[in-house]
PDB file of N, CA and C in Angstrom:
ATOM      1  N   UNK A   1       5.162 -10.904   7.919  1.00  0.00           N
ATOM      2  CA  UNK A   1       5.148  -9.783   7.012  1.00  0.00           C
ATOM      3  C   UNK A   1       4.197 -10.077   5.846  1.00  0.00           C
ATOM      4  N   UNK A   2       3.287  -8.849   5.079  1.00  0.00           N
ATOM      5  CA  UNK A   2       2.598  -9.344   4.200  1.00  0.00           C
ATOM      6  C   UNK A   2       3.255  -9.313   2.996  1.00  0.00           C
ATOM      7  N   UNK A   3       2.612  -9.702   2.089  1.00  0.00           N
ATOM      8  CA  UNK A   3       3.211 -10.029   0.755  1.00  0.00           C
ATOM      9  C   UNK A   3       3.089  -8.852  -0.315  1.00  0.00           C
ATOM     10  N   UNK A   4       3.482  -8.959  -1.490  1.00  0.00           N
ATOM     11  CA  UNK A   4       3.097  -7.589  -2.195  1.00  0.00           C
ATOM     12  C   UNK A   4       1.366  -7.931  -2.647  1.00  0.00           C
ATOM     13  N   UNK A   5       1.112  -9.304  -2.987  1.00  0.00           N
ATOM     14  CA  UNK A   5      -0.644  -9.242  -3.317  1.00  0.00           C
ATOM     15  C   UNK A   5      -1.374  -8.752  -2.281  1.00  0.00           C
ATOM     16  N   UNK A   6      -0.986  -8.524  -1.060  1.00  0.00           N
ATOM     17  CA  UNK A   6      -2.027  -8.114  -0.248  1.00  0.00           C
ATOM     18  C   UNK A   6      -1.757  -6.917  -0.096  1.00  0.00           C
ATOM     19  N   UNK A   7      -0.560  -6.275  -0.440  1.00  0.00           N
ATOM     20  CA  UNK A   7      -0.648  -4.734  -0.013  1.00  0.00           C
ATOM     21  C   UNK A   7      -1.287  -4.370  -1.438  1.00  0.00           C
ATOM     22  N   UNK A   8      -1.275  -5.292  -2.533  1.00  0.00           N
ATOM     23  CA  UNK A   8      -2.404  -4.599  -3.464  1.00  0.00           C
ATOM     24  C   UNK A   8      -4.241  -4.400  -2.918  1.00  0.00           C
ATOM     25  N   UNK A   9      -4.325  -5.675  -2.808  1.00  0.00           N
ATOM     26  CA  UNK A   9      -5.413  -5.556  -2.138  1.00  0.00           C
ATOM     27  C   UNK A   9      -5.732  -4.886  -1.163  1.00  0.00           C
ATOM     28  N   UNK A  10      -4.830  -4.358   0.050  1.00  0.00           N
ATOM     29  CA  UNK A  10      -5.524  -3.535   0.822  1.00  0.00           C
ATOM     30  C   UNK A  10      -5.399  -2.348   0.046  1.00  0.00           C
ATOM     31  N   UNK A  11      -4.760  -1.524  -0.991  1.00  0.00           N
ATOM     32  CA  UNK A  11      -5.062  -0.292  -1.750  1.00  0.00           C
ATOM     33  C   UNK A  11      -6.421  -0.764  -2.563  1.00  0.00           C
ATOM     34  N   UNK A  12      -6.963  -1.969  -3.491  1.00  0.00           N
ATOM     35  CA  UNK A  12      -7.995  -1.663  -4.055  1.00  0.00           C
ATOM     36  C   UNK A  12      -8.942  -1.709  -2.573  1.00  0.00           C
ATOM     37  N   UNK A  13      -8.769  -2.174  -1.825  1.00  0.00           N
ATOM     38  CA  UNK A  13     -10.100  -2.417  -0.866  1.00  0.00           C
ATOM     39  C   UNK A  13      -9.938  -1.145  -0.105  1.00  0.00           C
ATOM     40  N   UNK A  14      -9.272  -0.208   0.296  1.00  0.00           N
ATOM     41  CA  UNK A  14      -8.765   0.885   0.884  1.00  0.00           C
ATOM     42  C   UNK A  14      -9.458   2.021  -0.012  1.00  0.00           C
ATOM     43  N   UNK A  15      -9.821   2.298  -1.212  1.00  0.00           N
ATOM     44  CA  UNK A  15     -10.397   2.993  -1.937  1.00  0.00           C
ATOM     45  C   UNK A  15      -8.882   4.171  -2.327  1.00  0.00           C
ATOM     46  N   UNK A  16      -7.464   2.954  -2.862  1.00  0.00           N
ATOM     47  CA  UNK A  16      -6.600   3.974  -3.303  1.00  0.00           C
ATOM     48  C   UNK A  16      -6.952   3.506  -4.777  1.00  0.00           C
ATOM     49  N   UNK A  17      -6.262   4.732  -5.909  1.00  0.00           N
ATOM     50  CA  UNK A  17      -6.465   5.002  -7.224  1.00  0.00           C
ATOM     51  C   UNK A  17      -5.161   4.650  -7.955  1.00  0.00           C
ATOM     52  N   UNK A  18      -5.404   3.522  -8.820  1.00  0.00           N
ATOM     53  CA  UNK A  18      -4.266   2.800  -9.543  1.00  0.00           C
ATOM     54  C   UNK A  18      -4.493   3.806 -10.399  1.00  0.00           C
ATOM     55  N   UNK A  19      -3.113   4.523 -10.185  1.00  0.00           N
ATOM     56  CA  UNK A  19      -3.054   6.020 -11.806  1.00  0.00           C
ATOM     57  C   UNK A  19      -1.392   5.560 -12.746  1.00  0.00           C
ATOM     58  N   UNK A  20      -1.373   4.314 -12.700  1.00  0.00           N
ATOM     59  CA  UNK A  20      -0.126   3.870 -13.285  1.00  0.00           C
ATOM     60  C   UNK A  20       0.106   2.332 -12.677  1.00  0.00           C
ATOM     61  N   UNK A  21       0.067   1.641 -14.321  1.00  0.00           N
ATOM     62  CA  UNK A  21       0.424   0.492 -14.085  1.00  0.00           C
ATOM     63  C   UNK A  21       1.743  -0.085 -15.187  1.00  0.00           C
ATOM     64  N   UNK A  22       2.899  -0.041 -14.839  1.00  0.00           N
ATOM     65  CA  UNK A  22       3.699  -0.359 -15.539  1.00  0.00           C
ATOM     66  C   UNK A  22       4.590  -1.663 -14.527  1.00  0.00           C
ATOM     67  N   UNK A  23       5.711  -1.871 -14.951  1.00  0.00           N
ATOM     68  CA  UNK A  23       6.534  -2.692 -13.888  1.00  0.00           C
ATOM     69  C   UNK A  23       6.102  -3.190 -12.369  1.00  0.00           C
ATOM     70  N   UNK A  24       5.282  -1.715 -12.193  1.00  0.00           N
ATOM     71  CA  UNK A  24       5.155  -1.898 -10.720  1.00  0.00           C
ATOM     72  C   UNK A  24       3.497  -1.737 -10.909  1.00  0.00           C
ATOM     73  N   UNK A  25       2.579  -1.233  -9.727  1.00  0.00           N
ATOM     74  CA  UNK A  25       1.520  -1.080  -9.287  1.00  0.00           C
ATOM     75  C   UNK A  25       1.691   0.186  -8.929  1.00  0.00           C
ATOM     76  N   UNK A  26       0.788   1.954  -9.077  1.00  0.00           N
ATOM     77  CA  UNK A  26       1.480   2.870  -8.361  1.00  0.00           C
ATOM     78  C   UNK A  26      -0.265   3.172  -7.979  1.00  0.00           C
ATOM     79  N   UNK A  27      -0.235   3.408  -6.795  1.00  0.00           N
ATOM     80  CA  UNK A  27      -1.724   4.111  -6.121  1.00  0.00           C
ATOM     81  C   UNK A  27      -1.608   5.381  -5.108  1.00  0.00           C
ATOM     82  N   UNK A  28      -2.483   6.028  -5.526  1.00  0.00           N
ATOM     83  CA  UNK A  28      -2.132   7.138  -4.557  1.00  0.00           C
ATOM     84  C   UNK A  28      -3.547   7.290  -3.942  1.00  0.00           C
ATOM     85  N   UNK A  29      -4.204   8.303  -2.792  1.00  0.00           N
ATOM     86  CA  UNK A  29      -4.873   8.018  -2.012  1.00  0.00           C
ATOM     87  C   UNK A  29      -5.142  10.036  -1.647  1.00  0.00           C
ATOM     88  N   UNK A  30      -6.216  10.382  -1.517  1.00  0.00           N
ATOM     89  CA  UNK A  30      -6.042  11.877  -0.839  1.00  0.00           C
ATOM     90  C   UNK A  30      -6.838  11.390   0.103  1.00  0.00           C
ATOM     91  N   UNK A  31      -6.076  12.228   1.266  1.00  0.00           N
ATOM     92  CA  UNK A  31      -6.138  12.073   2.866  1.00  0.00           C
ATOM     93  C   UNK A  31      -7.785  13.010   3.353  1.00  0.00           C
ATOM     94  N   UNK A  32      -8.169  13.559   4.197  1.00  0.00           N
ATOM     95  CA  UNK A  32      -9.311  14.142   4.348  1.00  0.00           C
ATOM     96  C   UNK A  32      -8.655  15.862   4.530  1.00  0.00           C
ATOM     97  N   UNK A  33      -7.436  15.509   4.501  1.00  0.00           N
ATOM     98  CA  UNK A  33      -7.154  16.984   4.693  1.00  0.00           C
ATOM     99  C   UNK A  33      -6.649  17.401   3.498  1.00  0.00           C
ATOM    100  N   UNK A  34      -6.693  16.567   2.286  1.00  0.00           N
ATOM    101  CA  UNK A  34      -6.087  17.186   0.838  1.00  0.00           C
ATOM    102  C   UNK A  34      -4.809  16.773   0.658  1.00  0.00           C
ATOM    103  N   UNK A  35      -4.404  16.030   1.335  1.00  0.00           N
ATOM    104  CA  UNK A  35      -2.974  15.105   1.344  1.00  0.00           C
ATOM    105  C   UNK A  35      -2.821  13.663   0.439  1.00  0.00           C
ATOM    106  N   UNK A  36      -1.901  14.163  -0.666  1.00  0.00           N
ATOM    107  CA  UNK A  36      -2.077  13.185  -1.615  1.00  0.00           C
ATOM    108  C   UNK A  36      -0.927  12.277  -1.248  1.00  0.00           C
ATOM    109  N   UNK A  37      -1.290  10.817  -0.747  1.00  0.00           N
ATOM    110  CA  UNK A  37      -0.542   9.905  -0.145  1.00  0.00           C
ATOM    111  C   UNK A  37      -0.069   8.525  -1.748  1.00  0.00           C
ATOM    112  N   UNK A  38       1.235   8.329  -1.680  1.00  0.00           N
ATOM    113  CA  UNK A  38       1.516   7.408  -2.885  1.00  0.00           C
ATOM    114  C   UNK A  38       1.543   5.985  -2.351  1.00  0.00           C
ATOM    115  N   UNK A  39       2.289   5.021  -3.313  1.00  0.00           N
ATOM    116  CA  UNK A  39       2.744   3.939  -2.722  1.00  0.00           C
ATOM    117  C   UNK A  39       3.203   3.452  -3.922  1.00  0.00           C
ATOM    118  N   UNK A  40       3.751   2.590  -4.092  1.00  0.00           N
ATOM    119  CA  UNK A  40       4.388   1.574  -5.393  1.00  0.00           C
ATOM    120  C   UNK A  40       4.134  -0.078  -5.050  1.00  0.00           C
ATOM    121  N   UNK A  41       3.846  -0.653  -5.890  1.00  0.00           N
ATOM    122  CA  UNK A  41       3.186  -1.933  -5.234  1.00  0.00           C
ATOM    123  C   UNK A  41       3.904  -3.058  -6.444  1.00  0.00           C
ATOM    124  N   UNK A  42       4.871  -3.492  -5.980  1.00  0.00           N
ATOM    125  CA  UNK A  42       6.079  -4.639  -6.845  1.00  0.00           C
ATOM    126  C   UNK A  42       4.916  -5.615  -7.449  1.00  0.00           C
ATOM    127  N   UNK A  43       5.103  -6.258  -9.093  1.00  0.00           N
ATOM    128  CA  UNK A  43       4.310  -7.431  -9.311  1.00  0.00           C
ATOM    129  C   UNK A  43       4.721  -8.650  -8.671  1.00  0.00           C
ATOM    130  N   UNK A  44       5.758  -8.611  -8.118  1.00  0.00           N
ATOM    131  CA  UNK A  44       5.957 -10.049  -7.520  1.00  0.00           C
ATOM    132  C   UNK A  44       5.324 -10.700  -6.239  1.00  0.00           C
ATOM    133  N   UNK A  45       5.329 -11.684  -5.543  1.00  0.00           N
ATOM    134  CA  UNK A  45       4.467 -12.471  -5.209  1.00  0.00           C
ATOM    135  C   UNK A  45       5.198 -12.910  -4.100  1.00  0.00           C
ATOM    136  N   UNK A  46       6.281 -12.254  -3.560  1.00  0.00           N
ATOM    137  CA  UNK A  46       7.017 -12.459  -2.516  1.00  0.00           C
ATOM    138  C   UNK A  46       6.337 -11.721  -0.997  1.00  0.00           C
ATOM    139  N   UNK A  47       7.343 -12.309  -0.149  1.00  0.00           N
ATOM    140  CA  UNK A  47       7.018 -11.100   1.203  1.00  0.00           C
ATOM    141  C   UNK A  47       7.498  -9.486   0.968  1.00  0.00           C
ATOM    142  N   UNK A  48       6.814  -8.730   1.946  1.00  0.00           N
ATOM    143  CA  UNK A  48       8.184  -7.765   2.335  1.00  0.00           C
ATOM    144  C   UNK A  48       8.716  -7.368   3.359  1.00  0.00           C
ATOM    145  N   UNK A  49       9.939  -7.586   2.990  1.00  0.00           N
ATOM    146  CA  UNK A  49      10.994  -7.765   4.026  1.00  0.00           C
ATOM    147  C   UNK A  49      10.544  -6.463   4.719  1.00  0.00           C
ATOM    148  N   UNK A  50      10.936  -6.730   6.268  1.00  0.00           N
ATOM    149  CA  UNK A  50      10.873  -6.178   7.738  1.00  0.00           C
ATOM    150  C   UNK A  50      10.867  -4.821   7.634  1.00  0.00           C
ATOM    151  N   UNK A  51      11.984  -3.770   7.199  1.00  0.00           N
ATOM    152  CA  UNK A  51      12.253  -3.004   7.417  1.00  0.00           C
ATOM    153  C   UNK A  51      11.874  -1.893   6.303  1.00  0.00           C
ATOM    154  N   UNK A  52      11.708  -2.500   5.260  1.00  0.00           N
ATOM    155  CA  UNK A  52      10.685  -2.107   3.629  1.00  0.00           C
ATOM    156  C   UNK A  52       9.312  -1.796   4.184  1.00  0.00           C
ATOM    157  N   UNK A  53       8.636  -2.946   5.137  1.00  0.00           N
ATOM    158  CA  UNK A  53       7.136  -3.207   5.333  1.00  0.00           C
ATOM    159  C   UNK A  53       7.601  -2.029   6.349  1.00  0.00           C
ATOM    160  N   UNK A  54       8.110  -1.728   7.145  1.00  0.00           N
ATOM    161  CA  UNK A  54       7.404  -0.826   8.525  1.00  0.00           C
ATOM    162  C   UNK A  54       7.561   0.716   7.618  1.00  0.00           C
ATOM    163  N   UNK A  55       8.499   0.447   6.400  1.00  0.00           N
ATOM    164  CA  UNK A  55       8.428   2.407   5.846  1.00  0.00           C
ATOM    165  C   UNK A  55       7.326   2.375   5.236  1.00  0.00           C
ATOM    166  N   UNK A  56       7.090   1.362   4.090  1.00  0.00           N
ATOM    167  CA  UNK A  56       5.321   1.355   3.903  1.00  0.00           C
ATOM    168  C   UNK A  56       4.364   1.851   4.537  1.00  0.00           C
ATOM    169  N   UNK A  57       4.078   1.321   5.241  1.00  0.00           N
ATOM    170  CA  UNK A  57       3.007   1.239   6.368  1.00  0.00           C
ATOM    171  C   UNK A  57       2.985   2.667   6.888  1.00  0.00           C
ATOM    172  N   UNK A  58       4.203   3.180   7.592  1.00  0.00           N
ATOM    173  CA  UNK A  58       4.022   4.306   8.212  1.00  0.00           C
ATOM    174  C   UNK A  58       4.320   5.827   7.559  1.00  0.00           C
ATOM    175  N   UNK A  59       5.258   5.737   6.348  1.00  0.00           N
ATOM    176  CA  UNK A  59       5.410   6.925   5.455  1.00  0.00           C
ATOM    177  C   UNK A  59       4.476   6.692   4.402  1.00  0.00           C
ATOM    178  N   UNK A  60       4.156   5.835   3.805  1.00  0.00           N
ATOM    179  CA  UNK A  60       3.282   5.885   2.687  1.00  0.00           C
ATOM    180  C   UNK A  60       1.816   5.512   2.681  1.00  0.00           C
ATOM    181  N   UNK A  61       1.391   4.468   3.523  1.00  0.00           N
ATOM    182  CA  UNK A  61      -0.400   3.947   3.795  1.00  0.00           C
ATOM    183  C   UNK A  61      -0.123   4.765   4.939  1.00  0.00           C
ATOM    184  N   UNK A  62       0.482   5.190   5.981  1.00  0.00           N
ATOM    185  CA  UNK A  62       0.110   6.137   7.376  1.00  0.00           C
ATOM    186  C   UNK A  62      -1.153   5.490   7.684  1.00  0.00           C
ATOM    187  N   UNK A  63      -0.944   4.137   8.022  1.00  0.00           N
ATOM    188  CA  UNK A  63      -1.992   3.600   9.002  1.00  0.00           C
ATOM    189  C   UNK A  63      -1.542   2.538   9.909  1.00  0.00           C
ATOM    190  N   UNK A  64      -2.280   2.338  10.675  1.00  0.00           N
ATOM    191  CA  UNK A  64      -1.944   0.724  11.609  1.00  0.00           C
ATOM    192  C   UNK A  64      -1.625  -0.576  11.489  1.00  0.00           C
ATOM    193  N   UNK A  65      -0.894  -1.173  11.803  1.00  0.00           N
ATOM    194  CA  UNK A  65      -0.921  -2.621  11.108  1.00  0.00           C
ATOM    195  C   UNK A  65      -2.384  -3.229  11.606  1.00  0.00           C
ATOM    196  N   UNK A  66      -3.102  -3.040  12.724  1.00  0.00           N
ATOM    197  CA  UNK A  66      -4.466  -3.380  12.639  1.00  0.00           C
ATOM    198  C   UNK A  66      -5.240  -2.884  11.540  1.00  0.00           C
ATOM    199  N   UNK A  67      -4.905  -1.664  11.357  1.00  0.00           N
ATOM    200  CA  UNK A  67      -5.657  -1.142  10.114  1.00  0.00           C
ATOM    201  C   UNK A  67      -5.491  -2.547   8.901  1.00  0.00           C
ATOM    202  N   UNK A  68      -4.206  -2.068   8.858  1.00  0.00           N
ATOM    203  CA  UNK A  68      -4.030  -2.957   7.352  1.00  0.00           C
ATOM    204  C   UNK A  68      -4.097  -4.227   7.221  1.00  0.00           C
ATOM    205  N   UNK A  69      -4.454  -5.116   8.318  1.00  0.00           N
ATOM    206  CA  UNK A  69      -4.915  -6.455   9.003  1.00  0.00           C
ATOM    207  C   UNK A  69      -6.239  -6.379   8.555  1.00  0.00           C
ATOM    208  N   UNK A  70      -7.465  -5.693   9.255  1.00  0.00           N
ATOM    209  CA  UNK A  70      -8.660  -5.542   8.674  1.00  0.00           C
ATOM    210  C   UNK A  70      -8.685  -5.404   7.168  1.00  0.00           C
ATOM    211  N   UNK A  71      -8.180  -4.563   6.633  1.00  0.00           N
ATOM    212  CA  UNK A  71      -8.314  -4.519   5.154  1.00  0.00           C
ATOM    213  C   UNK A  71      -8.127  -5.697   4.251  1.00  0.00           C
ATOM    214  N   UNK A  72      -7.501  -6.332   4.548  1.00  0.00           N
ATOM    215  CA  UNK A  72      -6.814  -7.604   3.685  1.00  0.00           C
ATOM    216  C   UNK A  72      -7.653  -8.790   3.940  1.00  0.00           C
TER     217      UNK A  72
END
């Protein structure tokens, strides 16, 4: 599972928009169809756990784990 520094990094390398930085990391992303996609990105330096990482990935980045493999 990746960690929270790399799901930062794949949003700056992903071309998402840090529009709030408090406690957390918050980036959001518009899709090609006008779909404004969020995410929240923890400062800590841990993993994320299994079942956290697959709602990520698929409700909020809506991409591949190859995707998000390349990015990082």
């Amino acid at each position: 599972m990746p960690s929270w520094k790399e799901l930062r990094r794949f949003c700056e390398r992903d071309g998402w928009e840090l529009y709030k930085n408090t406690d957390h990391y918050f980036y959001r992303k518009t899709d090609d169809r006008g779909n404004i996609k969020r995410t929240k990105v923890s400062r800590g330096n841990g993993e994320i756990k299994g079942h956290l990482w697959k709602e990520i990935l698929n409700k909020q980045l809506q991409v591949t784990e190859e995707y998000f493999n390349k990015m990082i």
